[in-house]
Protein backbone atom coordinates (compact mmCIF):
# COMPACT_ATOMS: atom_id res chain seq x y z
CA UNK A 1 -30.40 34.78 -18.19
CA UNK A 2 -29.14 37.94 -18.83
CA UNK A 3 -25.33 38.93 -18.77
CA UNK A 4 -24.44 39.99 -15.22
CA UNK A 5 -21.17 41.98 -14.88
CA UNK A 6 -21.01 42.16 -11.01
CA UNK A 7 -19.76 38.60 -8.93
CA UNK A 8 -20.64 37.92 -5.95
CA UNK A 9 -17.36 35.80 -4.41
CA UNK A 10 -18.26 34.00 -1.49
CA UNK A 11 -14.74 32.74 0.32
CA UNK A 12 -14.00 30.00 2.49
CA UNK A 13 -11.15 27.58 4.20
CA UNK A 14 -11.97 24.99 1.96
CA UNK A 15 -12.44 21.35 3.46
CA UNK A 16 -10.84 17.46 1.64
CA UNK A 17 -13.37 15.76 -0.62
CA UNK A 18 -10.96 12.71 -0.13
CA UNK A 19 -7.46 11.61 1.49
CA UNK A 20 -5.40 13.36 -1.04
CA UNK A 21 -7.45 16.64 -0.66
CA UNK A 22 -6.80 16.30 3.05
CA UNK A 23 -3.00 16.45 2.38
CA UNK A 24 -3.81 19.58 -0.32
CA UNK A 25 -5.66 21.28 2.51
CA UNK A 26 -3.41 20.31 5.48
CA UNK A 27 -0.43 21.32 2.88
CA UNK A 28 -1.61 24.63 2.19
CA UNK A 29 -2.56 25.50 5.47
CA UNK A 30 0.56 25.28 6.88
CA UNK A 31 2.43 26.92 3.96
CA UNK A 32 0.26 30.12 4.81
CA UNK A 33 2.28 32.78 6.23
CA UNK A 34 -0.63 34.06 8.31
CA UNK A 35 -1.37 30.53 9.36
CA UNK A 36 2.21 29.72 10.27
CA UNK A 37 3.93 33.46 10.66
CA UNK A 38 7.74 32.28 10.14
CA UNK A 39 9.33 35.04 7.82
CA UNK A 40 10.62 32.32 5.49
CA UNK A 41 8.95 30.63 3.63
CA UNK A 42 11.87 27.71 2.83
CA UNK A 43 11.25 27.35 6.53
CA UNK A 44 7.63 27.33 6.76
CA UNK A 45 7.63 24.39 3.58
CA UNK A 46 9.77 22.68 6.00
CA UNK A 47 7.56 22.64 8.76
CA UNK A 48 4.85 22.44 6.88
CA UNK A 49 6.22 19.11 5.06
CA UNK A 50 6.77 17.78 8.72
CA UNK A 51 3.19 18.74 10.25
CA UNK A 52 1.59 17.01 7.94
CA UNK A 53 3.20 14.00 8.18
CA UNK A 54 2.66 13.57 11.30
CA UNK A 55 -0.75 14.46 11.06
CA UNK A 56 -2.28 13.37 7.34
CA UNK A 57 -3.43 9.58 8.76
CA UNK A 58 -4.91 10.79 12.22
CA UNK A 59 -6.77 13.30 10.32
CA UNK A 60 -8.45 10.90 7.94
CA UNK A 61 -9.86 8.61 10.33
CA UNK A 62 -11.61 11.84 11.74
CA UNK A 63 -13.11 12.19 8.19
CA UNK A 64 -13.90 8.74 7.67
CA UNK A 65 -16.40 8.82 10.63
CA UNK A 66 -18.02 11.50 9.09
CA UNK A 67 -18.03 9.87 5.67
CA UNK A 68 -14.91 10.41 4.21
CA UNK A 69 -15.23 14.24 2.82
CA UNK A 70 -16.07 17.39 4.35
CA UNK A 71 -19.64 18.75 4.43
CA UNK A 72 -18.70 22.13 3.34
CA UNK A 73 -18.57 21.38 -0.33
CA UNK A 74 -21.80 20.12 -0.97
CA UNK A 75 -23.01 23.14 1.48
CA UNK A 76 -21.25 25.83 -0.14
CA UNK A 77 -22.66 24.42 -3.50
CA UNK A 78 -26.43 24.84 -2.28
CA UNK A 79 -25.29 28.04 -1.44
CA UNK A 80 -24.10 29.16 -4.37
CA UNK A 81 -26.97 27.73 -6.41
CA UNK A 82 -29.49 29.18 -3.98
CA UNK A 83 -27.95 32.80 -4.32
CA UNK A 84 -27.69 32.51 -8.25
CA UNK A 85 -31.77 31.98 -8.00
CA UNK A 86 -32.42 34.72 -5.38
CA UNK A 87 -29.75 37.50 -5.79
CA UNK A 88 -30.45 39.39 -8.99
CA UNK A 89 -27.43 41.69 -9.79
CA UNK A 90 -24.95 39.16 -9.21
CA UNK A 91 -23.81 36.12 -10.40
CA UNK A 92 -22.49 34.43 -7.45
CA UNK A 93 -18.98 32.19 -7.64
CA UNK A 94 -17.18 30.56 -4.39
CA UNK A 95 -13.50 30.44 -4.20
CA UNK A 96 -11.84 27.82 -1.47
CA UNK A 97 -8.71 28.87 0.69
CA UNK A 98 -7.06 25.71 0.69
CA UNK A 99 -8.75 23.03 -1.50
CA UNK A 100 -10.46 23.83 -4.93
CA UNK A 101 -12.01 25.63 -6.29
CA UNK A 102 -8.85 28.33 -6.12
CA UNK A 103 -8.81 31.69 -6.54
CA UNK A 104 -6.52 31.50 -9.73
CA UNK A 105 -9.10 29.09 -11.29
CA UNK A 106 -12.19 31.28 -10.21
CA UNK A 107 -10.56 34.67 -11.39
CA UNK A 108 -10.03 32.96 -15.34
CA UNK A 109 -13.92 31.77 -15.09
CA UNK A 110 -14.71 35.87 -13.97
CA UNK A 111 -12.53 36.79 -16.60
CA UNK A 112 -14.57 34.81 -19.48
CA UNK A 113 -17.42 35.27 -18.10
CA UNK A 114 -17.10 39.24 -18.92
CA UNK A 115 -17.18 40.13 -14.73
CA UNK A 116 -16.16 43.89 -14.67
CA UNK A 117 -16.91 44.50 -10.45
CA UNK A 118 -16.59 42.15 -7.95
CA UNK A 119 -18.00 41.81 -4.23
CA UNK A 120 -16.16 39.95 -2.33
CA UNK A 121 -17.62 38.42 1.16
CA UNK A 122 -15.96 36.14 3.20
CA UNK A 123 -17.92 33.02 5.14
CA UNK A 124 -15.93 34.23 8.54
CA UNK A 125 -18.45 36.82 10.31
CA UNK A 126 -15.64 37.93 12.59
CA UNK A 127 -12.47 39.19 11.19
CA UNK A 128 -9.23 36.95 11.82
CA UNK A 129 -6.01 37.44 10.04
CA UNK A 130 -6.04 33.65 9.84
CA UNK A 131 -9.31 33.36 7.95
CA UNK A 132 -10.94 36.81 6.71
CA UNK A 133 -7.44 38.47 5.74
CA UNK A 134 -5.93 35.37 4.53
CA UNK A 135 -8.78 34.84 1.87
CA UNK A 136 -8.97 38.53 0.83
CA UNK A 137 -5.07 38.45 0.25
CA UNK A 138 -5.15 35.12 -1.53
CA UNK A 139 -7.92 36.22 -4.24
CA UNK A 140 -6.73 40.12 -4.59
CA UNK A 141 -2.99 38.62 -5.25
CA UNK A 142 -4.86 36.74 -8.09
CA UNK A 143 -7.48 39.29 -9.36
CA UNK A 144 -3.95 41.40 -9.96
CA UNK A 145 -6.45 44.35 -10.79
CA UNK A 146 -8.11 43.59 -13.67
CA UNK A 147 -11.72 44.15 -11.51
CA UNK A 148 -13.22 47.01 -9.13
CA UNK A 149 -13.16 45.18 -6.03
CA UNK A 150 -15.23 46.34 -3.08
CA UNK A 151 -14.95 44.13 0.39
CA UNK A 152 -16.90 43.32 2.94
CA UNK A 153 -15.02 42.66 5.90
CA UNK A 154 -17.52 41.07 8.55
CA UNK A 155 -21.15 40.77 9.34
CA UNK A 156 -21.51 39.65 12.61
CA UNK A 157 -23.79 42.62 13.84
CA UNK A 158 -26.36 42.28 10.94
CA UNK A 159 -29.65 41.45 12.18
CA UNK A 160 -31.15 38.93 9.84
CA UNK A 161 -28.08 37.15 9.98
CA UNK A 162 -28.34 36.76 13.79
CA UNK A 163 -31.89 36.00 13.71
CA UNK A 164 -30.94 33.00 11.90
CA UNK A 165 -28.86 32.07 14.64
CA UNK A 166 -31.31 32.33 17.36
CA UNK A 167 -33.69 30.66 15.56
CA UNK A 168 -31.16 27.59 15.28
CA UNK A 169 -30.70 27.81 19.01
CA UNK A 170 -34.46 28.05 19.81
CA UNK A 171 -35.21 25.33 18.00
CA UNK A 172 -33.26 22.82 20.11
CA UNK A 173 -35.49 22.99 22.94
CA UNK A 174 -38.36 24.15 24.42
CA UNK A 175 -37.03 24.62 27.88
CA UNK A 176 -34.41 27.44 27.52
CA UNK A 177 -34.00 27.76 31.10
CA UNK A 178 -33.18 24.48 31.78
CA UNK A 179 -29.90 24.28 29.23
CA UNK A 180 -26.98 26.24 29.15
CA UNK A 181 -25.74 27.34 26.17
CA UNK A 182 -22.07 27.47 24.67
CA UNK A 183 -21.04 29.49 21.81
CA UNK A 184 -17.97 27.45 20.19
CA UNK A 185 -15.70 29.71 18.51
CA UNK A 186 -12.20 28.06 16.93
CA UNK A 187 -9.28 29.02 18.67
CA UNK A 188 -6.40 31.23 17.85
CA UNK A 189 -2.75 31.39 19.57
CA UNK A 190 -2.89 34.15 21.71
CA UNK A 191 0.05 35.71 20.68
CA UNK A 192 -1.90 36.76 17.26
CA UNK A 193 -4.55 38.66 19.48
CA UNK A 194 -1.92 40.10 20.86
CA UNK A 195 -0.63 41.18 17.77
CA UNK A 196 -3.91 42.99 16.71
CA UNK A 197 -5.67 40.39 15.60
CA UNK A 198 -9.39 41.48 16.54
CA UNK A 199 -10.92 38.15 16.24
CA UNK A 200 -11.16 38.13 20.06
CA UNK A 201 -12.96 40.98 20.35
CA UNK A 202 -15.36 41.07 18.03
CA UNK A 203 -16.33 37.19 19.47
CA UNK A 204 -17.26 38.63 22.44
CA UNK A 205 -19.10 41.50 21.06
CA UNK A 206 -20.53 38.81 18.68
CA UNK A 207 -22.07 36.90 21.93
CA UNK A 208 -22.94 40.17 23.26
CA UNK A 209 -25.39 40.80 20.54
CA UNK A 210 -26.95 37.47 20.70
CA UNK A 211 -27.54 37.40 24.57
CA UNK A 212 -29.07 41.23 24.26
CA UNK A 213 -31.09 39.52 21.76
CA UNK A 214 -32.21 36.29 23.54
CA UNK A 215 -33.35 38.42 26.60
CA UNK A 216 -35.03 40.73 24.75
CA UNK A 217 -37.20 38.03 23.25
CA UNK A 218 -37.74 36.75 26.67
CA UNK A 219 -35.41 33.44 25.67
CA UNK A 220 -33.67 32.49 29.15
CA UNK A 221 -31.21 30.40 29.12
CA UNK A 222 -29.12 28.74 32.18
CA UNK A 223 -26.73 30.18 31.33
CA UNK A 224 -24.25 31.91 28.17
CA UNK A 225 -21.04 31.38 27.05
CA UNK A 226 -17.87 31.83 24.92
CA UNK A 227 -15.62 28.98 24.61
CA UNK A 228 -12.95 27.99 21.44
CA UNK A 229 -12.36 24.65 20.15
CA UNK A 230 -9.42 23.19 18.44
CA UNK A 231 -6.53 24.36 20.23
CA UNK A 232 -3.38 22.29 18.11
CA UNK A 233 0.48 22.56 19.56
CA UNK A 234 2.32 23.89 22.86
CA UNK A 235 1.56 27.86 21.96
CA UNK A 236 -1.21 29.36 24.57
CA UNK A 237 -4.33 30.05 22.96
CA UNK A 238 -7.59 31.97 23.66
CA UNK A 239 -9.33 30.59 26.62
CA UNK A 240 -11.30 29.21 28.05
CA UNK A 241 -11.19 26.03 26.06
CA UNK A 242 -13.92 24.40 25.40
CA UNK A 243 -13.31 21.15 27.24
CA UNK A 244 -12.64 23.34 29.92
CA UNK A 245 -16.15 24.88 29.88
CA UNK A 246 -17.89 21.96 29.74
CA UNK A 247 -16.35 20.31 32.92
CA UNK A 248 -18.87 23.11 34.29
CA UNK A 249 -21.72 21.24 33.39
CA UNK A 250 -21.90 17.98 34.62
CA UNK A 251 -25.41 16.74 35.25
CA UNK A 252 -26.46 19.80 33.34
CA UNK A 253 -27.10 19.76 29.56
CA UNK A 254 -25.32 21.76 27.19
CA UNK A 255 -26.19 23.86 23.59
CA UNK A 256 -23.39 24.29 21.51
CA UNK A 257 -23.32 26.54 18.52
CA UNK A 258 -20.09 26.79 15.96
CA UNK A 259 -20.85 30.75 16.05
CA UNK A 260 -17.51 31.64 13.79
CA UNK A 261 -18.95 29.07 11.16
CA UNK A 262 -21.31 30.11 8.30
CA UNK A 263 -21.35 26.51 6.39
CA UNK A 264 -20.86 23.10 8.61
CA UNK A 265 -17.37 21.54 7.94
CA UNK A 266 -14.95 18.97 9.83
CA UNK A 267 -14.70 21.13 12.95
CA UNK A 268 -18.46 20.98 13.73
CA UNK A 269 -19.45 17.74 12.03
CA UNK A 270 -16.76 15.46 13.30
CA UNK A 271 -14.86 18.07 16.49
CA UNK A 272 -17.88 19.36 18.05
CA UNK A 273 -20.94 16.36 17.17
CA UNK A 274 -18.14 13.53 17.86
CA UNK A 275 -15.05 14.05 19.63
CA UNK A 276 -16.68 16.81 22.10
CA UNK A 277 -19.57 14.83 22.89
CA UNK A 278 -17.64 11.92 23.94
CA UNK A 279 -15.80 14.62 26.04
CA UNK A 280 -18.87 15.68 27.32
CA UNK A 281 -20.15 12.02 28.04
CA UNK A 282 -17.47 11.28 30.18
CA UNK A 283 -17.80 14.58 32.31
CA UNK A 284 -21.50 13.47 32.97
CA UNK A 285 -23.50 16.23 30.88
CA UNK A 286 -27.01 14.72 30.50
CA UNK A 287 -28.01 16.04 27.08
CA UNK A 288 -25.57 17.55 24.68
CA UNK A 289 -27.11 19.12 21.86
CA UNK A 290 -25.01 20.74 18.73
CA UNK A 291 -26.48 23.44 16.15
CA UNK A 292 -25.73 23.37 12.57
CA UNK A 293 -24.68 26.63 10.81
CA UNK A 294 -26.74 28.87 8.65
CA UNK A 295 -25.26 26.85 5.40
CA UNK A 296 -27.50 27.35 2.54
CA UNK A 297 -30.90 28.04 4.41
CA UNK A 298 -33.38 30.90 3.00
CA UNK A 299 -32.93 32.97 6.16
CA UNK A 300 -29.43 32.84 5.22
CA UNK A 301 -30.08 34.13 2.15
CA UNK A 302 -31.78 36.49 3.06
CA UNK A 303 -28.98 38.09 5.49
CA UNK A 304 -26.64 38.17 2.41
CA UNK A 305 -29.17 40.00 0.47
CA UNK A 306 -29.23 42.38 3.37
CA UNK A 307 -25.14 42.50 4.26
CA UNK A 308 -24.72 43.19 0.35
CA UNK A 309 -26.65 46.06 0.15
């Protein structure tokens, strides 16, 4: 294979391969300043220490019903893999947020592997300081300038990319008309939105786009929605929930896709397939149906191809 001097650096949260990577993730969560915005960081360590705690055993026994380890690794290595065979002028590398493989680790690999210009394109098609900015700070602190960096910031409005979508959501049933259909976005405290955060925003421009795009295909469905999942704490956060939404629906069913997910992790696998469709058993939703992300499909590929361009 011939020497490629460009990366392609495809960034994500991260997600625990065991019990100990769960406390590594859960641990660096927390200690993220745009994750937990206290100006100190001896205080944020603190908290941090006490969150998860309180939290590490509860968490596992979420992951053990979906067989102890987050999806997202094996995912994001298809991905890589996949782009390596069908991306020519890059080599393509992930770097992890939270759980390996870091940024620090990554950027020595770049270096001996003779990388001169990177691209860097983070898995979050909206922009969140929580996610997008978060992972951009995290590698650039790292990279310390030793590459030409260019960024790509979101994708949510590229074409292919939302094709892949709708074909996820088509293929569920053949009786649009009869389902109503939920976009799950994860949550965010309000009080960041309110800070600037455009997250918000660009969700419901996100939705937008698909709905123009479902009608114009002739794709009906009951109806379309915007809800956000896994609210944590006593802060307010972006509404409406989506337990709240789906208390709409009983005796109706439901499609649910993770739209501000590229690669399936805990929060689809175990929040949305298990613990929401309990939630939606007991409200009396007849059929509950859950979409998996783009993850490593062609398609998929194919929009990256495109949104590197």
């Amino acid at each position: 294979m011939e020497n490629k001097k460009k990366a392609l650096i495809l960034l994500n949260m991260g997600g625990a391969r065991d019990k100990n990577e769960l406390k590594m993730f859960l641990t660096n969560m927390f200690n993220d300043e745009n994750i937990l915005t206290i100006k100190s960081s001896f205080i944020r360590k603190i908290i941090a220490f006490l969150i998860v705690n309180r939290r590490l055993n509860e968490a596992w026994k979420n992951y053990e019903l979906i067989g102890n380890s987050s999806p997202i690794n094996p995912l994001t290595e298809k991905l890589v893999e996949k782009c390596n065979e069908k991306i020519k002028n890059f080599k393509t590398y992930q770097v992890m947020r939270y759980t390996p493989p870091f940024a620090k680790d990554v950027i020595e690999n770049l270096k001996k592997d003779g990388i001169e210009e990177i691209l860097l394109l983070p898995l979050y098609p909206q922009y969140s300081t929580t996610t997008t900015k978060s992972s951009l700070e995290d590698f650039i602190y790292f990279a310390k300038d030793i590459f030409k960096i260019q960024i790509i910031e979101t994708f949510y409005r590229n074409d292919i990319f939302n094709e892949c979508i709708l074909d996820e959501i088509i293929s569920k049933t053949q009786n649009p008309s009869e389902y109503n259909l939920i976009f799950s976005a994860h949550g965010l405290p309000q009080k960041l939105v309110d800070a600037g955060d455009p997250y918000e925003k660009q969700m419901t421009e996100h939705v937008k786009i698909l709905s123009d795009k479902l009608s114009q295909t002739g794709i009906i469905f009951k109806s379309i929605n915007l809800a956000y999942q896994s609210k944590v704490g006593p802060l307010k956060w972006l509404e409406p929930s989506l337990e709240n939404m789906l208390k709409n629906f009983k005796n109706e069913n439901v499609i649910i896709y993770p739209i501000a997910f590229i690669v399936d992790n805990s929060e689809t696998d175990f929040e949305l397939d298990i613990e929401y469709r309990e939630i939606a058993h007991e409200i009396g939703i007849k059929n509950y149906q859950v979409c998996k992300c783009v993850n490593d499909s062609d398609d998929f590929i194919e929009a990256i191809k495109d949104i590197i361009k």
